[in-house]
Each structure stands twice: as structure tokens, then as C-alpha cells.
Protein backbone atom coordinates (compact mmCIF):
# COMPACT_ATOMS: atom_id res chain seq x y z
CA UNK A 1 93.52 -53.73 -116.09
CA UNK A 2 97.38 -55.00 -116.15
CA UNK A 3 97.24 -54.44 -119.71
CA UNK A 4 95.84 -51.16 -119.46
CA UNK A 5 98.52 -49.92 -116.82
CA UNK A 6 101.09 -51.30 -119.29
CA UNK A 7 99.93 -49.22 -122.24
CA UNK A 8 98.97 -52.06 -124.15
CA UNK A 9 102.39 -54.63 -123.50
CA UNK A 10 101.15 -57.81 -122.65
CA UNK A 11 105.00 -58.59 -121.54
CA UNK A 12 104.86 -55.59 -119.63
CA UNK A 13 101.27 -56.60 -117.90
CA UNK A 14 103.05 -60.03 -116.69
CA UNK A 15 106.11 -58.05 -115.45
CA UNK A 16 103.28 -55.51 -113.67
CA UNK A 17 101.10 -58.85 -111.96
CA UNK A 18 104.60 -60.48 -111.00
CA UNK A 19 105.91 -57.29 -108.85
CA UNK A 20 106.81 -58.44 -105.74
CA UNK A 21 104.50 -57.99 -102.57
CA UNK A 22 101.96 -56.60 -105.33
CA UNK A 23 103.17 -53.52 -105.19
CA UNK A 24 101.84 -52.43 -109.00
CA UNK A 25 99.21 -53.26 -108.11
CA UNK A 26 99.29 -50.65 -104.92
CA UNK A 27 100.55 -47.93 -107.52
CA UNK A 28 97.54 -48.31 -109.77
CA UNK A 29 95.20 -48.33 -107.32
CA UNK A 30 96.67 -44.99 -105.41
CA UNK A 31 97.37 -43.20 -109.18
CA UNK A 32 93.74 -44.14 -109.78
CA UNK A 33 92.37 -42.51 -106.31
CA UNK A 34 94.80 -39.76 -107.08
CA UNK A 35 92.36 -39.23 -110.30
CA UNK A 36 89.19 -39.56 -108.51
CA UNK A 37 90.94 -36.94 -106.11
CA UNK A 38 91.26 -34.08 -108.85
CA UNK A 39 88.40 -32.67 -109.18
CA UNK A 40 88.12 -31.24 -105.85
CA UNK A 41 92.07 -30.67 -105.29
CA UNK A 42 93.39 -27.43 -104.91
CA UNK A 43 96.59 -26.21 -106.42
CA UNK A 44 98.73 -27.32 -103.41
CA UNK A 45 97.29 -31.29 -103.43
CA UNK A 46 98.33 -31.09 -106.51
CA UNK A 47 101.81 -30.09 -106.44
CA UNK A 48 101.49 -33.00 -103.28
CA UNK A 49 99.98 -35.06 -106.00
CA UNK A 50 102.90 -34.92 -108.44
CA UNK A 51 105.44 -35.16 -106.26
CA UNK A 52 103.69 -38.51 -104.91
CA UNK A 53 102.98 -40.38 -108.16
CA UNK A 54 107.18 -39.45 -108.90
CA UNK A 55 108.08 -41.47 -105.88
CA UNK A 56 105.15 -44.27 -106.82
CA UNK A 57 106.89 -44.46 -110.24
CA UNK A 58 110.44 -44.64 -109.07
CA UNK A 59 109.95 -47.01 -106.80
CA UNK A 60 111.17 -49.91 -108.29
CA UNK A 61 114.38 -48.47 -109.24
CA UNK A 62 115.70 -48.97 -105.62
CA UNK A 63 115.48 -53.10 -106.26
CA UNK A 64 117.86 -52.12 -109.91
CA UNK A 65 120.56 -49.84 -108.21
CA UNK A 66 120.76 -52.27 -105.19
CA UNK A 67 120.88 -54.73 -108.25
CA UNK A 68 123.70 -52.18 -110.22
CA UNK A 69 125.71 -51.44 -106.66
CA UNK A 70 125.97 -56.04 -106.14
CA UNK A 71 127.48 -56.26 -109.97
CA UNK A 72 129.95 -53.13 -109.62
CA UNK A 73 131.28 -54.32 -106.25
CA UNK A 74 131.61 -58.13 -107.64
CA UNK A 75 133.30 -56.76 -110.80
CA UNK A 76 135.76 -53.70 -109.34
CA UNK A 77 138.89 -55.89 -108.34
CA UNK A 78 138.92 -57.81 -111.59
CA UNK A 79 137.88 -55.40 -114.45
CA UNK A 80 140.00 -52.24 -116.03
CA UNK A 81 138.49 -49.14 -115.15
CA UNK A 82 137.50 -48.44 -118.71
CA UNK A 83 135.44 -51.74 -118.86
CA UNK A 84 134.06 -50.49 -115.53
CA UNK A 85 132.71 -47.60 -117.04
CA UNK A 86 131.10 -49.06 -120.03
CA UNK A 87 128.98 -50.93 -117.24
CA UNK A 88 128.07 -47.92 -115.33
CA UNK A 89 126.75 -46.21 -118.45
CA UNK A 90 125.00 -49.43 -119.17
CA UNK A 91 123.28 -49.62 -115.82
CA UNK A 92 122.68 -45.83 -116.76
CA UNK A 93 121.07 -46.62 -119.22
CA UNK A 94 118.84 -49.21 -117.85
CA UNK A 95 117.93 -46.80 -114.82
CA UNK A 96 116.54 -44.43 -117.63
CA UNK A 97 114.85 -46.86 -119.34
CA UNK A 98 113.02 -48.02 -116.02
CA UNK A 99 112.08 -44.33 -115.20
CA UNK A 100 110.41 -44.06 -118.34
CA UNK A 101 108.98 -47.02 -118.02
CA UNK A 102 107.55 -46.21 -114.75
CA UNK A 103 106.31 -42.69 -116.11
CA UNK A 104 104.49 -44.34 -118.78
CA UNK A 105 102.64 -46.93 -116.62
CA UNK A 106 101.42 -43.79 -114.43
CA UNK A 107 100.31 -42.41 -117.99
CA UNK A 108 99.11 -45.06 -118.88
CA UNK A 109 96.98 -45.67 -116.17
CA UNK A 110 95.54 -42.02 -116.33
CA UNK A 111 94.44 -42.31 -119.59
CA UNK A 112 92.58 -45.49 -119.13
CA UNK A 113 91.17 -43.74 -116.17
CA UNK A 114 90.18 -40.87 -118.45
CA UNK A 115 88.96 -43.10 -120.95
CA UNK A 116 86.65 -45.20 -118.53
CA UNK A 117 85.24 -41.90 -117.98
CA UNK A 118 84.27 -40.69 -121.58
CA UNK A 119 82.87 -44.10 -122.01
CA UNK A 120 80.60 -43.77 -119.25
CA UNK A 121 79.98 -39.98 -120.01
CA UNK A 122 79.04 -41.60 -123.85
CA UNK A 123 76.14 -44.09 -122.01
CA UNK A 124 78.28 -47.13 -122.74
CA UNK A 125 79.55 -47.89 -118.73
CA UNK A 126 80.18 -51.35 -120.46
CA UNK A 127 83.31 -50.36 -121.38
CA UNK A 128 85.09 -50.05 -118.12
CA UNK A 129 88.13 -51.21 -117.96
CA UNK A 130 88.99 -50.24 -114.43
CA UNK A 131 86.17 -51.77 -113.19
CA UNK A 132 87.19 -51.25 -108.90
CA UNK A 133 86.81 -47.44 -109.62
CA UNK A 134 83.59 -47.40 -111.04
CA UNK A 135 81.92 -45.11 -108.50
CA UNK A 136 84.49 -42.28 -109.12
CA UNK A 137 84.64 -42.95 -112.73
CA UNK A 138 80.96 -42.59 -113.21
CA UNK A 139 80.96 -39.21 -110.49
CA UNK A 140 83.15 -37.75 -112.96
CA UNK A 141 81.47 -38.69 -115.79
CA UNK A 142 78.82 -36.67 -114.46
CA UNK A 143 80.91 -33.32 -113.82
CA UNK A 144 82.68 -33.46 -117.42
CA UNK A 145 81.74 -33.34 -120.94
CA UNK A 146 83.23 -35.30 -123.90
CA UNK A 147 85.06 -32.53 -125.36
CA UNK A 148 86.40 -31.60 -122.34
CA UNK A 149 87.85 -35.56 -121.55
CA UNK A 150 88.91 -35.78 -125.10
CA UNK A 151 91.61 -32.39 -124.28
CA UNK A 152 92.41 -34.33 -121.02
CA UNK A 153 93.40 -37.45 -123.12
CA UNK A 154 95.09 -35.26 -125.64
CA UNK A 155 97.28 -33.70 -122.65
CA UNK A 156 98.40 -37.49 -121.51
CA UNK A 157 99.67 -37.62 -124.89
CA UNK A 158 101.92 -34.62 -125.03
CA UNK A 159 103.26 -35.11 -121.03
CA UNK A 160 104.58 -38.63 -122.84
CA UNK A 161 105.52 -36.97 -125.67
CA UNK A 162 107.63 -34.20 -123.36
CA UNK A 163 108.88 -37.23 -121.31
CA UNK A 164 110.68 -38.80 -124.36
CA UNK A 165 112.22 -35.87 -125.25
CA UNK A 166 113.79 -35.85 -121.49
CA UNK A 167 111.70 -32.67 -120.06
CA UNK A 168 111.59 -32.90 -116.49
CA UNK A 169 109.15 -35.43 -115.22
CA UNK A 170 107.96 -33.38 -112.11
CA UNK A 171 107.03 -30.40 -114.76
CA UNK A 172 105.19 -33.19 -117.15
CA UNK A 173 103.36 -34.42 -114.30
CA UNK A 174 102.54 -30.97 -113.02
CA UNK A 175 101.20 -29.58 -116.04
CA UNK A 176 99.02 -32.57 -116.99
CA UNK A 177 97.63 -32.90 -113.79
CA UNK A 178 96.42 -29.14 -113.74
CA UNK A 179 95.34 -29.63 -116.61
CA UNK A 180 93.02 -33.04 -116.14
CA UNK A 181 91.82 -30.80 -112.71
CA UNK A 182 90.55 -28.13 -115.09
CA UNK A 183 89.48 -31.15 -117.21
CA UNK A 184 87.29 -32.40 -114.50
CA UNK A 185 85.74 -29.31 -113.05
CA UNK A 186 82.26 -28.67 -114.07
CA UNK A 187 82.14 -25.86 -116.62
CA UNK A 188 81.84 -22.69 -114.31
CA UNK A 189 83.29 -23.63 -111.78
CA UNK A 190 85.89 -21.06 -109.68
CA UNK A 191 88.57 -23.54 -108.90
């Protein structure tokens, strides 16, 4: 499941398991109830929605600027301020690096979601990867059809694809979470 939140990275499945106070492992589990959650949302949980899974994913960046703010403060009365700037665009750096990272383990963790569900909705429940949500999983692989997961998968795809190309991450998030709502609504239905 580690792997699966990680997109893959075995490295970054260790780093995931390791979090302190599991707290991941708390993200994947509320991302994946947030998914459950979709089909019967309205457009207002979901703006709620969004605006949750940014602060989920952003969360660990308070331990790296704490982290940042100790190695400025240790460094100011010793370095010139032009070395002092080549750090802060470093740490820059490494804060956007982290957001992405973040952004693409909530990806990530949709999509496996999503996938779990097309292979249920193909009669192969086997293939579950995220096993604990198995109820929800198989509910919505009772609502949707394979066509319709296969567009939700594809729209994963493009919000990473927008994300490394720097578009906002609140309107990513937004638009693929409409989007996997429509996904999951029975065909005909008024939401």
C-alpha cells in the first residue's frame, strides 16, 4: 500500500512507513475516505475536500521550514549575505520539491484507489491493493463503469501533469476531484 501511495518509489514507501507518529499513514487513510466520500458529495464538500487534502499534503513541510529557520539562524552571524541567499533559494528549492512530492503521494493514492475500483468493477477483487477500503472500493465498483474509471484515471494523470508545470495545486485538485465525482456517479444521475 506504501508503495502504492509512493507512486511506485520503494525509497519513497520507506520514507512514507518511517513518518513520525504515523502520520502517512493518517493521510492515506483520510485521502482514501475522502474517495469513498465522492460520490455522494456535493459541490461545496468538495471545494471542503480540496482544500483539506492541500493541508494533508503540506503537512510535513512545517518539520522542513522549522528545519530551514534552525540552519539560517545558526549560519546568519558567520556567512556573507550572498552565501546566505544561495541557501535560502536552496531551501526554496527543497520546499518545492516536498510540495510536489506531497501532491503526488495524494495522486498517487487516488489512482490506486481508482484502480482498486476498475479491478473490482472487471470481477478480479484479487487485485486490491488497498485492501482496508474494500467495502467502499467494491460500493463504487458497483455505481461506475470501466470506461467511466478509465477517464477518472486519465484525469489523475493530467492534474500531475498540470502540477509539474506549476498550475496552482488548489485548481488541480479541484478540477480532478469534480471530475472523479462525475466519475463515480451512476450514469443518470442529477448531481
Amino acid at each position: 500500500m506504501a508503495i502504492e501511495a509512493c507512486g511506485g518509489s520503494i525509497t519513497g514507501a520507506v520514507d512514507f512507513l518511517r513518518a513520525p507518529g504515523n502520520e502517512r499513514l493518517a493521510f492515506r487513510a483520510e485521502v482514501l475516505s475522502i474517495m469513498a466520500s465522492l460520490a455522494v458529495a456535493d459541490s461545496w464538500d468538495v471545494v471542503g475536500y480540496v482544500r483539506r487534502l492541500l493541508e494533508l499534503s503540506k503537512a510535513p513541510l512545517d518539520e522542513l521550514r522549522a528545519l530551514h529557520e534552525s540552519e539560517l539562524a545558526e549560519n546568519a552571524d558567520f556567512l556573507a549575505k550572498s552565501a546566505m541567499r544561495q541557501v535560502e533559494a536552496r531551501q526554496k528549492r527543497q520546499l518545492t520539491a516536498k510540495t510536489r512530492e506531497g501532491l503526488r503521494q495524494t495522486t498517487a493514492i487516488m489512482a490506486s484507489w481508482l484502480r482498486d475500483v476498475l479491478a473490482c468493477r472487471a470481477g478480479t477483487p484479487d487485485l486490491v491493493v488497498n485492501v482496508d477500503a474494500r467495502d467502499a472500493i467494491e460500493a463504487a465498483a458497483r455505481q461506475a463503469d470501466e470506461a467511466r474509471l478509465a477517464r477518472g484515471l486519465a484525469a489523475v494523470e493530467r492534474c500531475n501533469q498540470a502540477i509539474a508545470y506549476n498550475v496552482s495545486p488548489e485548481t488541480c485538485l479541484d478540477a480532478l476531484l469534480f471530475e472523479v465525482r462525475e466519475v463515480l456517479n451512476a450514469p443518470g444521475s442529477t448531481r
